[in-house]
Protein backbone atom coordinates (compact mmCIF):
# COMPACT_ATOMS: atom_id res chain seq x y z
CA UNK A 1 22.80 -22.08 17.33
CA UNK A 2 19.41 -24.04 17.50
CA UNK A 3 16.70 -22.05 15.46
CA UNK A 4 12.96 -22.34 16.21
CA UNK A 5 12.01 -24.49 13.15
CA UNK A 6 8.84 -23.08 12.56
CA UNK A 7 10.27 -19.48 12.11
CA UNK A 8 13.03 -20.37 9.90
CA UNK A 9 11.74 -21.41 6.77
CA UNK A 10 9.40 -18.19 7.24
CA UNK A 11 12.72 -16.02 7.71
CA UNK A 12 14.27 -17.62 4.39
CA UNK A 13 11.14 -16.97 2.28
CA UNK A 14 11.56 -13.36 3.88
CA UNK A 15 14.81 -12.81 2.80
CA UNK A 16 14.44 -14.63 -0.45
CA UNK A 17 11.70 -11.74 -1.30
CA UNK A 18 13.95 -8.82 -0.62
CA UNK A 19 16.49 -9.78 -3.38
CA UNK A 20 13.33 -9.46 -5.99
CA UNK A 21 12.76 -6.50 -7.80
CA UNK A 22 11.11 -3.98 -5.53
CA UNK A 23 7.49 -3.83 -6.66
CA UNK A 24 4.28 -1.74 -4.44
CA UNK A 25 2.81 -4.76 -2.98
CA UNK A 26 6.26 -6.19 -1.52
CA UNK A 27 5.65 -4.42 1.53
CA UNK A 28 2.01 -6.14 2.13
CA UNK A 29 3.91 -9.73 1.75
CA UNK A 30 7.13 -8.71 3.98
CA UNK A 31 4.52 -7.41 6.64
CA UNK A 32 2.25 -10.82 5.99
CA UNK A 33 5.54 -12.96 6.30
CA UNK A 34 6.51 -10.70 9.56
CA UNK A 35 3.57 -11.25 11.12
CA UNK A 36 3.20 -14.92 10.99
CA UNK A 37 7.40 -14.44 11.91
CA UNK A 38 5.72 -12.58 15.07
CA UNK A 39 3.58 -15.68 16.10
CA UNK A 40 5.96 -18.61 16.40
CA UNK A 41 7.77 -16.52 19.02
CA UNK A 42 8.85 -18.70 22.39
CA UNK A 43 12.37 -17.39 23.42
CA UNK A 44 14.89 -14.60 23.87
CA UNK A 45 16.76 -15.95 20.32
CA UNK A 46 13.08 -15.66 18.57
CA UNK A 47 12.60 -11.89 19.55
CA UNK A 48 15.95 -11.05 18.40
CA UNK A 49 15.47 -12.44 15.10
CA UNK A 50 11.95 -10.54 15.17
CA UNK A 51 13.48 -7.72 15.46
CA UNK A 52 16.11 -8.56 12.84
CA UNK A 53 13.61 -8.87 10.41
CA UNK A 54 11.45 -6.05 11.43
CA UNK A 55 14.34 -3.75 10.94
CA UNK A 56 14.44 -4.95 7.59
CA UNK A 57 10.90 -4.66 6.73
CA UNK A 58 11.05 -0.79 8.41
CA UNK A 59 14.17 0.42 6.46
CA UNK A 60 11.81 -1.13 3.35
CA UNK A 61 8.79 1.02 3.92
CA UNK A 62 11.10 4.05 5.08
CA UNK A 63 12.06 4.13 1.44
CA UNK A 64 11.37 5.67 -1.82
CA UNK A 65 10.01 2.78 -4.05
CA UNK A 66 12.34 4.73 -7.05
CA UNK A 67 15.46 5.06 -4.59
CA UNK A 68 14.71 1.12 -3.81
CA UNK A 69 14.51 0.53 -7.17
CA UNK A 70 17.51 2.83 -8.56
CA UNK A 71 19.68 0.77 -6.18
CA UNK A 72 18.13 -2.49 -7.03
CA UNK A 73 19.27 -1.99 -11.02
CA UNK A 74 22.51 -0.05 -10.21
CA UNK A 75 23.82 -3.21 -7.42
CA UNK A 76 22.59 -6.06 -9.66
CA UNK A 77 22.12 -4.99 -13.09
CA UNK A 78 24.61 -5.46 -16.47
CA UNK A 79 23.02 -2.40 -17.86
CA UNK A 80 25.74 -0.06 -17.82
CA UNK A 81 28.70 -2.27 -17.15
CA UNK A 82 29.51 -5.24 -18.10
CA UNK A 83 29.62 -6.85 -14.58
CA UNK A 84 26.92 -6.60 -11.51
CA UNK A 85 28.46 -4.72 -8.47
CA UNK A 86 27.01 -7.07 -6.44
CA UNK A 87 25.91 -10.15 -8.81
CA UNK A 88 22.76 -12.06 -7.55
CA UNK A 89 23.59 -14.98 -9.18
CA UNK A 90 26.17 -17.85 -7.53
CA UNK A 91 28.15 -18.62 -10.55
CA UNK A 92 28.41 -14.90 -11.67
CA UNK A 93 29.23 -13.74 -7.80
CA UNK A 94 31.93 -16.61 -7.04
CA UNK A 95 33.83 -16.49 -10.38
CA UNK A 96 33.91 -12.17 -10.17
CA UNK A 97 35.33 -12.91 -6.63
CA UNK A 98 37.49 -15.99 -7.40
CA UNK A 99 35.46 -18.47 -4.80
CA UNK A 100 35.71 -22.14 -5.80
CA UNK A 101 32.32 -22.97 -6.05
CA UNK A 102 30.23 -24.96 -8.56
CA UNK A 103 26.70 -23.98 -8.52
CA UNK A 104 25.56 -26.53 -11.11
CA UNK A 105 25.65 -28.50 -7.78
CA UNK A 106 23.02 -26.69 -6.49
CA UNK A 107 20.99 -26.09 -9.77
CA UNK A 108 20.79 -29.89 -9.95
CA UNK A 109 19.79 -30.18 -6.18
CA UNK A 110 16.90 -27.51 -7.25
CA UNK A 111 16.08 -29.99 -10.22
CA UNK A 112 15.98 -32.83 -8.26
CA UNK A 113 13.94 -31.13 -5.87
CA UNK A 114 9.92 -30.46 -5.61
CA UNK A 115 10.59 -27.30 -5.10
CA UNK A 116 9.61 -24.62 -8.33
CA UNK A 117 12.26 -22.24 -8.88
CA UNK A 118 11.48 -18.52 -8.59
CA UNK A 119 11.12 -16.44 -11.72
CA UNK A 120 14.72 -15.38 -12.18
CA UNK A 121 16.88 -14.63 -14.69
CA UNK A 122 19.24 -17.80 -13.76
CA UNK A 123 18.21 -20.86 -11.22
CA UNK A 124 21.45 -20.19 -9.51
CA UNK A 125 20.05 -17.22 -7.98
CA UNK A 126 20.06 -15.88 -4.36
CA UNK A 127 16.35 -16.48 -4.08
CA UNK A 128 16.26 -19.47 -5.24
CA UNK A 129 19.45 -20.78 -2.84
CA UNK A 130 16.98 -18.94 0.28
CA UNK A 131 13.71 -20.88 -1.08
CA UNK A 132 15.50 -23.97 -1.39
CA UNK A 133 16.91 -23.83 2.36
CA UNK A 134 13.61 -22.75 3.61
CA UNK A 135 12.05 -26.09 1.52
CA UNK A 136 15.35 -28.52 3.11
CA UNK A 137 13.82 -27.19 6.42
CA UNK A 138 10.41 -27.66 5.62
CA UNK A 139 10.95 -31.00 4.32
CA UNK A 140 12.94 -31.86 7.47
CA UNK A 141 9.86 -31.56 9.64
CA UNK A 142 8.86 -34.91 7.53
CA UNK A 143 10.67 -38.23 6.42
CA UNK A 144 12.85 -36.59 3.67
CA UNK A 145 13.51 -37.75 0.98
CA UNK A 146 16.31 -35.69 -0.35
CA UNK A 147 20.08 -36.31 -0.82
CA UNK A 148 21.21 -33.83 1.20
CA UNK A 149 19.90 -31.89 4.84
CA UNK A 150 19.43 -27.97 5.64
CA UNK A 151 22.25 -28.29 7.76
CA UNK A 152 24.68 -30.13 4.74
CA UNK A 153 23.19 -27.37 2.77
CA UNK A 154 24.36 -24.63 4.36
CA UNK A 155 27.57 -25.61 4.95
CA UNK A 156 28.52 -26.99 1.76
CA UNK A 157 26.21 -23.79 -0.11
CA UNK A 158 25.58 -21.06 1.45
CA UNK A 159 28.33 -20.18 3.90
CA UNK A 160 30.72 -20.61 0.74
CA UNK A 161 29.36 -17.47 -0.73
CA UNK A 162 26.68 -16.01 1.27
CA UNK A 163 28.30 -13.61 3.38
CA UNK A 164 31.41 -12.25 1.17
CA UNK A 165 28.01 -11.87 -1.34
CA UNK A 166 26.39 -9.78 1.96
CA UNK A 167 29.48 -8.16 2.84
CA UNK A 168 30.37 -6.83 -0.75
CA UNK A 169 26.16 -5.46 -0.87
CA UNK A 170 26.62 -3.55 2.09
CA UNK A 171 29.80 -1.82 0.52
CA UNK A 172 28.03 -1.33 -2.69
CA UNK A 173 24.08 -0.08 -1.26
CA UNK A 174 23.39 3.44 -1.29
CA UNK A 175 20.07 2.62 0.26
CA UNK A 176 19.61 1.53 4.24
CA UNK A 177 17.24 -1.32 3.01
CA UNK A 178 19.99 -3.05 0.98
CA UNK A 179 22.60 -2.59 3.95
CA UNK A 180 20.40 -3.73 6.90
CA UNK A 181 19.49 -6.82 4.70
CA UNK A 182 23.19 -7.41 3.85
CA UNK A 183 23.87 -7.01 7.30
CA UNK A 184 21.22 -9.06 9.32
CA UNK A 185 21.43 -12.14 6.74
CA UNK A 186 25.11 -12.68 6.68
CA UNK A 187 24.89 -12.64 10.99
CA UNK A 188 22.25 -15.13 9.94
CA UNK A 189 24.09 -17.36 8.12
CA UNK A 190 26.52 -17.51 10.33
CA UNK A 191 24.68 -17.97 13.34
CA UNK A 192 24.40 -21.38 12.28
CA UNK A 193 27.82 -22.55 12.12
């Protein structure tokens, strides 16, 4: 499925915040990145995605910043056992789960890249994998450079792990947020195979 390239990279960087520690002024940059979502809108495949998203940024603001936060540390924290339910990070997620996958692939694609990695714990991380997409397609709207396409990307990245990660988080959630993010990024995903 063709996706309107001006919402994508914005849907990315969406979905790339959610997986960050949930902090009071999150929901001011989901709604800010929803709204400018809202404005590239020209078909019936946009609005569906619109209201993807906006179901994500409601079940956000229809909870507890504690309960988001409780969840957050219980699905993908060490702190109390000495694996993550739901591991944010590639090489921790694929090796708990047995998926042959090499994410040093991707950490030197990040390298390579102009692209800053996010403030996380490891560079294989969920949001950096989403930021890095959103760049490929940013970069695609200009004479790129890079070794290797959004569409390369995903296939040979993201739908290795992506959606048994999304599948295994909405098992594991206790909160709606977590689920309906599991949930509308894994359909996603693979609604670009």
């Amino acid at each position: 499925m063709i996706h309107n390239r001006k919402i994508t990279p914005l849907l990315l960087r969406f979905y790339s915040r959610c997986f960050l520690f949930p902090y009071e002024e999150m929901t001011y940059e989901l709604q800010h990145i929803f709204r400018q979502i809202e404005t590239f809108i020209d078909d019936e495949g946009d609005l569906l995605i619109e209201q993807e998203v906006l179901a994500v940024l409601n079940s956000f603001q229809g909870e507890d910043i504690q309960n988001l936060r409780s969840d957050y540390v219980l699905l993908f924290s060490k702190s109390y056992r000495s694996e993550s339910l739901c591991p944010l990070f590639a090489g921790e997620f694929t090796s708990q789960l047995g998926i042959p996958y090499d994410p040093d692939i991707f950490v030197d694609l990040l390298l390579d890249s102009e692209l800053i990695p996010g403030e996380e714990e490891a560079m294989d991380s969920i949001v950096n994998y989403l930021e890095y997409y959103a760049f490929l397609h940013d970069a695609a709207e200009f004479e790129s450079p890079y070794q290797i396409n959004a569409e390369l990307f995903l296939e040979k990245h993201l739908q290795i792990w992506i959606p048994q990660f999304c599948d295994l988080l909405y098992k594991s959630a206790n909160v709606t947020f977590y689920r309906e993010l599991a949930a509308t990024l894994k359909r996603y995903i693979l609604s670009n195979t």
